[in-house]
Protein backbone atom coordinates (compact mmCIF):
# COMPACT_ATOMS: atom_id res chain seq x y z
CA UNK A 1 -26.22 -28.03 84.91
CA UNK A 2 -29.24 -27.43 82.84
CA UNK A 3 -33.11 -27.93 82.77
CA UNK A 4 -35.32 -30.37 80.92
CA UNK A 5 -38.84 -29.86 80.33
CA UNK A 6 -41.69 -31.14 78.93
CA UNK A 7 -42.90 -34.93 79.53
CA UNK A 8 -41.57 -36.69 76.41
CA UNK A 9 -37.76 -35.24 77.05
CA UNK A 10 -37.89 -35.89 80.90
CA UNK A 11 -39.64 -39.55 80.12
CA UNK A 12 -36.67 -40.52 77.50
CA UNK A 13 -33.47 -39.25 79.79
CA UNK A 14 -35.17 -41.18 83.12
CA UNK A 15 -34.80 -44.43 80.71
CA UNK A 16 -31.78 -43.42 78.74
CA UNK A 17 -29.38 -41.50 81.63
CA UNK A 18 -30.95 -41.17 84.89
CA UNK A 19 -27.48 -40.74 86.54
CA UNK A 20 -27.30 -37.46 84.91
CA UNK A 21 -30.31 -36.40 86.41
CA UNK A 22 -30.01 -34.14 89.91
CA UNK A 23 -33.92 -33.96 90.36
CA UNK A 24 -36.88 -33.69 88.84
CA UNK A 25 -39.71 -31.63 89.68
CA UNK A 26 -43.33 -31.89 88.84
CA UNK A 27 -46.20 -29.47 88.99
CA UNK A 28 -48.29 -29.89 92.52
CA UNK A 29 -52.17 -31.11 91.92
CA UNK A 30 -51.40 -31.98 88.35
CA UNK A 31 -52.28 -35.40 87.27
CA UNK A 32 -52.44 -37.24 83.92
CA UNK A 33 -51.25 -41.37 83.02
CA UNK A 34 -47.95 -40.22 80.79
CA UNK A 35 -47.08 -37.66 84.23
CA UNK A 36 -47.61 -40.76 86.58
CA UNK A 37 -45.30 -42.89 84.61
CA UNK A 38 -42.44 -40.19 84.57
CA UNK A 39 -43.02 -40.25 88.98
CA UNK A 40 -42.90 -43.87 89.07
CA UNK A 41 -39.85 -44.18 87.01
CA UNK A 42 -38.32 -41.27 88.91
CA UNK A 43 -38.64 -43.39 92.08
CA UNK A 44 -37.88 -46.89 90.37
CA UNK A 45 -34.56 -44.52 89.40
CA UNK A 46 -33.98 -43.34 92.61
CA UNK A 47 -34.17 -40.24 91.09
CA UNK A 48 -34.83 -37.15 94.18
CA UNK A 49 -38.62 -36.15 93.21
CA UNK A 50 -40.16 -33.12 94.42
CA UNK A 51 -43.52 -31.40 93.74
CA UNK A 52 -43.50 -27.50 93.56
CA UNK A 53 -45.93 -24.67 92.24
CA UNK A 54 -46.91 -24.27 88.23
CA UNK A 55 -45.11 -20.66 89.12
CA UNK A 56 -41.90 -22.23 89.75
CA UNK A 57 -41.42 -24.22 87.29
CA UNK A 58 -42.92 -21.72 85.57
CA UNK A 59 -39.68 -19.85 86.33
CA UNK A 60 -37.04 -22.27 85.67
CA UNK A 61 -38.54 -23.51 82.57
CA UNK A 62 -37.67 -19.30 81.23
CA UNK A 63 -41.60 -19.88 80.89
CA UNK A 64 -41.54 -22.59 77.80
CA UNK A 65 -44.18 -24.99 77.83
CA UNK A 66 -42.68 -27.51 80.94
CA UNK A 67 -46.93 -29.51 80.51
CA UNK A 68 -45.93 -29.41 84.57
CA UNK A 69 -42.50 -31.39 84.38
CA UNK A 70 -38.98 -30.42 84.46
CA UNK A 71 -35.53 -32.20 85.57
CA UNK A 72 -31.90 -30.78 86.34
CA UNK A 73 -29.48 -32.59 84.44
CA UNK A 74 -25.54 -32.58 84.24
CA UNK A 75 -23.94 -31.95 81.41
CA UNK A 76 -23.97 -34.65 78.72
CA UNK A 77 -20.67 -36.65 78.15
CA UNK A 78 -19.35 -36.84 74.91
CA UNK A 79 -16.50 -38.96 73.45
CA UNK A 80 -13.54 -38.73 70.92
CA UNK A 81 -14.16 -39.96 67.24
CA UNK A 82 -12.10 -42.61 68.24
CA UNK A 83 -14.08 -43.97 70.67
CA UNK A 84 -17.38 -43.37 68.86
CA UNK A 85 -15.91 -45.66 66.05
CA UNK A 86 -14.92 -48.34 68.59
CA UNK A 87 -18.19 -48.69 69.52
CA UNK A 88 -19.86 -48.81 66.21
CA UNK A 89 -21.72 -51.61 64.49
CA UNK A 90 -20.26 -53.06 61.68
CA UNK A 91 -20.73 -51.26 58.55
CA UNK A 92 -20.92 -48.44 60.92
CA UNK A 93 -22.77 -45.04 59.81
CA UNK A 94 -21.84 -41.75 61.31
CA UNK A 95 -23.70 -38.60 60.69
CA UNK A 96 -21.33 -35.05 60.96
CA UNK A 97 -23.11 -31.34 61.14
CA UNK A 98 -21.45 -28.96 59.98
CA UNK A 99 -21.95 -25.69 61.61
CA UNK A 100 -25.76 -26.21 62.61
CA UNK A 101 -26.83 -23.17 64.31
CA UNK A 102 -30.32 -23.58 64.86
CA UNK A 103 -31.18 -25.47 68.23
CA UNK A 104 -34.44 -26.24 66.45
CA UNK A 105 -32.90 -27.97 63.18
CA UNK A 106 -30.06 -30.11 65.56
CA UNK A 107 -32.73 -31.13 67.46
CA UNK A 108 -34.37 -32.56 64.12
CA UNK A 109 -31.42 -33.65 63.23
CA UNK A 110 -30.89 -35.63 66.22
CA UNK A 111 -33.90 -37.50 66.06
CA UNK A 112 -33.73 -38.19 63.07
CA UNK A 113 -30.43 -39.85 63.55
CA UNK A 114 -31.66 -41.67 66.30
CA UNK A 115 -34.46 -43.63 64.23
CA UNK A 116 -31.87 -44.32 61.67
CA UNK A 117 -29.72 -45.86 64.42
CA UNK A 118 -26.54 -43.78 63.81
CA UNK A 119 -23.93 -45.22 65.35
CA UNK A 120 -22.92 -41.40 66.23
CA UNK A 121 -23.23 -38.08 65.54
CA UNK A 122 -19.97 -35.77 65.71
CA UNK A 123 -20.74 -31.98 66.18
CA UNK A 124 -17.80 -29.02 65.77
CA UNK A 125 -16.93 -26.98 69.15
CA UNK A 126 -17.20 -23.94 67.56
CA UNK A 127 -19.95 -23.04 65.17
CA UNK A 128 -22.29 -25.16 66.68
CA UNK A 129 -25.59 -25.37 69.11
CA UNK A 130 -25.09 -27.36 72.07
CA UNK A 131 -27.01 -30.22 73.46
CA UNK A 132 -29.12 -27.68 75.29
CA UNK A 133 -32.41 -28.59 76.80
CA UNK A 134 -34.28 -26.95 73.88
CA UNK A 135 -32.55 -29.20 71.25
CA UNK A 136 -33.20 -32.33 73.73
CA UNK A 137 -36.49 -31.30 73.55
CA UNK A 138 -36.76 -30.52 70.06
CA UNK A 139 -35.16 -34.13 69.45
CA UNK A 140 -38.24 -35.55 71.36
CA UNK A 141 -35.33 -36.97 74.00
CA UNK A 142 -33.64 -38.68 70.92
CA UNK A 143 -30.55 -37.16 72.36
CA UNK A 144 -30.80 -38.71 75.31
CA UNK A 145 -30.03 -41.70 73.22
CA UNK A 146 -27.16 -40.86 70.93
CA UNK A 147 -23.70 -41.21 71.13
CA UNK A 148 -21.81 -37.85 70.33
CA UNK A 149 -18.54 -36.86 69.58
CA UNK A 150 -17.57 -33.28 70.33
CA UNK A 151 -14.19 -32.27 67.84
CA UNK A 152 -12.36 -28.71 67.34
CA UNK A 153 -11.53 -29.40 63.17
CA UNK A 154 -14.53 -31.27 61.51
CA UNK A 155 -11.62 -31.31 58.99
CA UNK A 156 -9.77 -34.05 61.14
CA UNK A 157 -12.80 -36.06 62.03
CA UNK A 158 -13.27 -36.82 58.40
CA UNK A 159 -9.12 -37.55 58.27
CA UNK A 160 -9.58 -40.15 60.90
CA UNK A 161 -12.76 -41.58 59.86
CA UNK A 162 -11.51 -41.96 56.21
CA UNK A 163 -8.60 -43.77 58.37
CA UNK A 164 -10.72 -46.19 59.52
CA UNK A 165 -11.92 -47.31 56.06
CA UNK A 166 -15.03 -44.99 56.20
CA UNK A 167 -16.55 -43.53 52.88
CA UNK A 168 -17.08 -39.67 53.73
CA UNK A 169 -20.40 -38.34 51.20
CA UNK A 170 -21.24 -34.69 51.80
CA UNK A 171 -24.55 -33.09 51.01
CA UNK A 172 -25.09 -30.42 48.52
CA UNK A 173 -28.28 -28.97 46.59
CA UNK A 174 -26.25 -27.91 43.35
CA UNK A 175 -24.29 -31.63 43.27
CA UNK A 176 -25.20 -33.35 39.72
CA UNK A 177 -24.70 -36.65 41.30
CA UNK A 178 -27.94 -37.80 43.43
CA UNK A 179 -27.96 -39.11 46.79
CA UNK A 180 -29.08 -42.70 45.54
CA UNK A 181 -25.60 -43.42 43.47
CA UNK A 182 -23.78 -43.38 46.94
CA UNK A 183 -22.99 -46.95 48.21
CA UNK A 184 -24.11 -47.17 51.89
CA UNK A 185 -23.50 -50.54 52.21
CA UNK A 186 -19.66 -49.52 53.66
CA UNK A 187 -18.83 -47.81 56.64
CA UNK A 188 -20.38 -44.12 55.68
CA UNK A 189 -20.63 -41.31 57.03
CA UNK A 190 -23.00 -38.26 55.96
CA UNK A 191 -21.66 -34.88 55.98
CA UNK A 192 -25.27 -32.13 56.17
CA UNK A 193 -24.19 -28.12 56.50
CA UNK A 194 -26.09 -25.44 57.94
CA UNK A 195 -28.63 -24.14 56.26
CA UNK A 196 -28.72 -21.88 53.32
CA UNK A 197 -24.85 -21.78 52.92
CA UNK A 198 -24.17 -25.54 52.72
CA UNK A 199 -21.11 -27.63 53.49
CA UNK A 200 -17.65 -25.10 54.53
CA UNK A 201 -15.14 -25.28 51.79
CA UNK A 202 -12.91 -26.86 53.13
CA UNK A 203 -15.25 -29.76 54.95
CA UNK A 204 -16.32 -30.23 51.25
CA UNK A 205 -13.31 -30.61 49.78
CA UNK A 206 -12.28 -33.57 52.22
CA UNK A 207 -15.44 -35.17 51.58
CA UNK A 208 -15.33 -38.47 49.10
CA UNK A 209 -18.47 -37.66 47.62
CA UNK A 210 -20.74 -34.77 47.46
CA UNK A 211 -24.32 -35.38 46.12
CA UNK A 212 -27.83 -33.98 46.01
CA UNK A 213 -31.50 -34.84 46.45
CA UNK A 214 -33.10 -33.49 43.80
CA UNK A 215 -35.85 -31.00 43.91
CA UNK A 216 -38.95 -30.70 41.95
CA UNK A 217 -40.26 -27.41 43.59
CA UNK A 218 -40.11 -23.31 42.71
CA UNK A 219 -38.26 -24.17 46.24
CA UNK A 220 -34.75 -25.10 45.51
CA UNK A 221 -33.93 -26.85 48.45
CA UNK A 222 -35.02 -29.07 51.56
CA UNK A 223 -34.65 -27.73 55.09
CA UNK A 224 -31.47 -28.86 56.53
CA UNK A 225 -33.33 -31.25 58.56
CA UNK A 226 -35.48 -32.91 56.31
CA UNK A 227 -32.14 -33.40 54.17
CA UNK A 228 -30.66 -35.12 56.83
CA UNK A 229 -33.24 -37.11 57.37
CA UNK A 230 -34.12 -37.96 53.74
CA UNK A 231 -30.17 -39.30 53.38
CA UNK A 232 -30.19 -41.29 56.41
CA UNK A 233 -33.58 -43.20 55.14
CA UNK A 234 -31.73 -43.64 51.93
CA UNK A 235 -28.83 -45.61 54.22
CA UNK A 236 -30.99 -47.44 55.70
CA UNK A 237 -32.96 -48.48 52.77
CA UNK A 238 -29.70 -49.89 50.99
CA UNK A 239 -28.85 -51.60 54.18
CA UNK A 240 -32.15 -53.24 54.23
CA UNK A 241 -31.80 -54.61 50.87
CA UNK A 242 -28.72 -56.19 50.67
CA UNK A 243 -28.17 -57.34 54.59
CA UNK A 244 -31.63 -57.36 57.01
CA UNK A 245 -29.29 -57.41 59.51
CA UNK A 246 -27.40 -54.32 58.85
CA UNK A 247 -30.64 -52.68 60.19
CA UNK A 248 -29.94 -53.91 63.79
């Protein structure tokens, strides 16, 4: 079990999972419109509810910034690459990370793949954060929202989605070839490594595609996140334009 905090997190797993949720506790004599609608859809949820001291949440929150809100939640299920790419919409786009550390970048990640509308997101066991609550938080609840695929060889979830007909493009600064020649109008799926040493070899070498955005800067390269996010747009964009509908 772990704990959520912070209104927008607590707000987005009440209307994404509230069967995950074991209780959620709110800070006594503090009131505020966006802290009444979390209550209300607490109860509406028949979600337990109880009100307890700024001191004590104060406590389970490790002392992060809880703005008098937290909830115990069970662990987050996660499914096979299989069944992630039975439940995908048709062209289907599926975003892996490869070996991101950082809670605060997967978070970033994560929400960014959840405005794209990722039809999942597949994460390594090892070399990996977790869905903990400070990426949940960092997502803004986005994760609360995705579908995720937990795998032991990123290596095989690129065998099996290339299986499937998928087009596998990974991301790397030094690539000549730009992130724009990639076709996203197929089943894709995007490929982002941790920061500062890229894409593993081998991951890269499976890959279809590997392909940069370019850089104008004395900076060489985008934070992992803003990569991500800066690929998925460019999915989304080429969806847009040659099918309205692929946008869902």
């Amino acid at each position: 079990m772990s704990v959520l905090y912070g209104i927008h997190a607590v707000l987005e797993i009440l209307r994404a999972e509230p069967s995950r949720i074991e209780r959620v506790t709110v800070q006594r004599g503090l009131y505020g419109p966006r802290l009444q609608e979390a209550i209300d859809l607490a109860r509406q949820q028949q979600v337990p509810l109880s009100f307890e001291e700024r001191a004590w949440l104060d406590r389970k929150s490790g002392g992060s910034r809880h703005q008098g809100i937290i909830c115990q939640v069970g662990e987050a299920p996660t499914l096979t690459v299989e069944e992630l790419l039975q439940q995908a919409v048709p062209p289907g786009l599926v975003l892996l990370l490869d070996g991101i550390e950082d809670p605060q970048n997967l978070g970033a990640i994560l929400r960014s793949a959840e405005v794209a509308r990722v039809d999942g997101v597949v994460l390594p066991q090892r070399r990996s954060a977790g869905l903990t609550a400070s990426v949940i938080k960092t997502s803004a609840g986005a994760a609360s929202h995705l579908k995720v695929a937990r795998i032991s060889s990123l290596n095989r979830a690129i065998e099996i989605l290339k299986d499937s007909g998928y087009w596998v493009t990974g991301l790397a600064g030094e690539s000549e070839k730009r992130i724009w020649e990639v076709d996203f109008s197929v089943p894709s799926a995007l490929v982002v490594g941790r920061e500062g040493s890229g894409l593993h070899r081998l991951v890269r070498e499976k890959c279809d595609l590997v392909v940069s955005i370019p850089a104008r800067g004395r900076v060489t390269s985008y934070n992992v996140s803003v990569a991500a996010g800066i690929a998925l747009y460019e999915a989304i964009r080429q969806r847009a334009g040659k099918s309205p509908a692929s946008l869902r």
